[in-house]
C-alpha atoms as a PDB file:
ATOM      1  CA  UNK A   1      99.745 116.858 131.421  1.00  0.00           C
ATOM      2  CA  UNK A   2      98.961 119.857 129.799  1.00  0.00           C
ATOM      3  CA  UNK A   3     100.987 119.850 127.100  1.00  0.00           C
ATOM      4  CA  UNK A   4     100.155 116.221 125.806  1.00  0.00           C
ATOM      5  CA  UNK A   5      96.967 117.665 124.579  1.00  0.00           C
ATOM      6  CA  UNK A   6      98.840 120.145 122.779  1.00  0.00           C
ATOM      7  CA  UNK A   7     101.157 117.270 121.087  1.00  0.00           C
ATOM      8  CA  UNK A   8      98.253 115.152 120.113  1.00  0.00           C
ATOM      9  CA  UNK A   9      97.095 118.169 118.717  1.00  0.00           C
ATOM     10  CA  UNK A  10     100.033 119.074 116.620  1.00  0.00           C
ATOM     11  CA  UNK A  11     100.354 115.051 115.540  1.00  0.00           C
ATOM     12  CA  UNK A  12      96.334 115.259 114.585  1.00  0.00           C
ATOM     13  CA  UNK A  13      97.236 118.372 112.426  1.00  0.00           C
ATOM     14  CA  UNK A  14     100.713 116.683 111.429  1.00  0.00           C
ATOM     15  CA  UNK A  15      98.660 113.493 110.257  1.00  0.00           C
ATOM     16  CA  UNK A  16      95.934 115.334 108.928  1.00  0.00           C
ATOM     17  CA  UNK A  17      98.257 117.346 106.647  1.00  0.00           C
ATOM     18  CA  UNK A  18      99.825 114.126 105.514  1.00  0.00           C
ATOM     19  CA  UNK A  19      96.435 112.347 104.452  1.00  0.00           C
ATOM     20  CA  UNK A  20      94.988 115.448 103.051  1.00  0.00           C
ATOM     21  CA  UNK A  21      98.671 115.459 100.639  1.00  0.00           C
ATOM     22  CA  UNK A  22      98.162 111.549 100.055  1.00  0.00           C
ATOM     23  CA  UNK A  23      94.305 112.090  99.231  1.00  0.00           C
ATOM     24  CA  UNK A  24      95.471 114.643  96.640  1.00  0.00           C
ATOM     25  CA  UNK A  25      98.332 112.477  95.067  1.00  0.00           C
ATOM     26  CA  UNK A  26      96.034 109.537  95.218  1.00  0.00           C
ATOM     27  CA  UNK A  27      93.324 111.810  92.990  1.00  0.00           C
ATOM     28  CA  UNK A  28      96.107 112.912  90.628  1.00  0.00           C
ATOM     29  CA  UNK A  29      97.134 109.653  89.743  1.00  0.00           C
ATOM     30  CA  UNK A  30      93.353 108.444  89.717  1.00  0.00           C
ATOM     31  CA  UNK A  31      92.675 111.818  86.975  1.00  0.00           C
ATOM     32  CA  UNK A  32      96.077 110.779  84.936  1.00  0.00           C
ATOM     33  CA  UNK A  33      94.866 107.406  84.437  1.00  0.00           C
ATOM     34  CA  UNK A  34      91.668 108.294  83.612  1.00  0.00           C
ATOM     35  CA  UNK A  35      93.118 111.152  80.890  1.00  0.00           C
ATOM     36  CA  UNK A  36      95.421 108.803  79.585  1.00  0.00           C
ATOM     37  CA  UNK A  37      92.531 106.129  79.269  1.00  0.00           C
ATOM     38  CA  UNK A  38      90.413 109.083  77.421  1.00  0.00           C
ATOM     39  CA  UNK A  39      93.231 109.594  75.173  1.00  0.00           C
ATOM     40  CA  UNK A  40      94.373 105.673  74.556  1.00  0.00           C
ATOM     41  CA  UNK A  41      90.648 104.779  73.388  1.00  0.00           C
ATOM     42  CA  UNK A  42      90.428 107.090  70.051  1.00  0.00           C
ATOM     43  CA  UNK A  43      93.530 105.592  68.860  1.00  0.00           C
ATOM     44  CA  UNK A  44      92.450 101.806  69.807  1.00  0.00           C
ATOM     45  CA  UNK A  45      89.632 102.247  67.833  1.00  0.00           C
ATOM     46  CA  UNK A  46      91.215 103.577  64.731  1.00  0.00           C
ATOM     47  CA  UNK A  47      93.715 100.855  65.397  1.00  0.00           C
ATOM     48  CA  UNK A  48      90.677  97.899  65.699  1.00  0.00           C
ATOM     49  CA  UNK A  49      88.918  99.683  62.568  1.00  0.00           C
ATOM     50  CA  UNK A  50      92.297  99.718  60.243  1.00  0.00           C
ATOM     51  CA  UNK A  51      93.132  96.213  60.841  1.00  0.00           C
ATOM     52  CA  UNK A  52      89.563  94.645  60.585  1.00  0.00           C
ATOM     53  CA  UNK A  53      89.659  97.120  57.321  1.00  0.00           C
ATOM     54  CA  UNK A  54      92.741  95.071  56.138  1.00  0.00           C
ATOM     55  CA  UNK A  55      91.990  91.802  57.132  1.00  0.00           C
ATOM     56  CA  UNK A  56      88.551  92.246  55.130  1.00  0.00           C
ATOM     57  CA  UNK A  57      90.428  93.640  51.682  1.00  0.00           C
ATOM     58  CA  UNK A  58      92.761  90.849  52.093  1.00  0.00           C
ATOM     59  CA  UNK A  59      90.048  88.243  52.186  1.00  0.00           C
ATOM     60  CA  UNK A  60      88.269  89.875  49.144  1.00  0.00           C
ATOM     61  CA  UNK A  61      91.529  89.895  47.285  1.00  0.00           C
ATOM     62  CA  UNK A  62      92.190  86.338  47.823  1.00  0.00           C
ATOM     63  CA  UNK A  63      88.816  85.081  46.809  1.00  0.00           C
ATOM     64  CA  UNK A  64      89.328  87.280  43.458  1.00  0.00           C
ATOM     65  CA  UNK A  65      92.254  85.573  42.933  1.00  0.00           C
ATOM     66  CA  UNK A  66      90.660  82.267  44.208  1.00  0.00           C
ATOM     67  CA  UNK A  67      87.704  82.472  41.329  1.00  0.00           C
ATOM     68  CA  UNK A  68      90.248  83.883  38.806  1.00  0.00           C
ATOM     69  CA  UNK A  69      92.818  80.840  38.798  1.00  0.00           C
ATOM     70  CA  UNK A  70      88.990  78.470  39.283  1.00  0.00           C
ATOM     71  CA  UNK A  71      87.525  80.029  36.609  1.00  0.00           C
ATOM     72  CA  UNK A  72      90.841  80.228  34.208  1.00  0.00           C
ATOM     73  CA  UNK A  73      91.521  76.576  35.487  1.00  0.00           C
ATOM     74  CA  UNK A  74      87.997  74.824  34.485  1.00  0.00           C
ATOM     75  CA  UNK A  75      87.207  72.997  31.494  1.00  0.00           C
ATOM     76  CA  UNK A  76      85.821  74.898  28.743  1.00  0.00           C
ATOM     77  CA  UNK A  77      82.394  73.968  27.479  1.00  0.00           C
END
């Protein structure tokens, strides 16, 4: 009987060993994710920026060209 308190002992140790290893893996992943997030949202933002940038000279382009063919296209007075 005496020595089952020193097994559950050794399996409390045993487990806690294996949680406090989990617990650490579990924060590793958790600090990767959020450095990876960190670095992801710089380059999202450029990416959001350049294309609204493009999307905005491309409308301006085609009205020029809209107002250039209206224009050249209209009945002189």
């Amino acid at each position: 009987m005496a020595n089952e308190s020193g097994n559950i002992g050794v399996f409390g140790d045993l487990f806690t060993a294996v949680g406090d290893l989990a617990q650490q893996a579990a924060d590793m992943a958790g600090s990767a994710v959020k450095t990876t997030s960190d670095a992801v949202q710089p380059v999202t933002n450029a990416c959001v920026q350049l294309c609204t940038t493009s999307i905005n000279s491309a409308t301006q382009i085609v009205e020029g060209v809209t107002k250039s063919i209206t224009s050249a296209l209209a009945p002189k007075q």
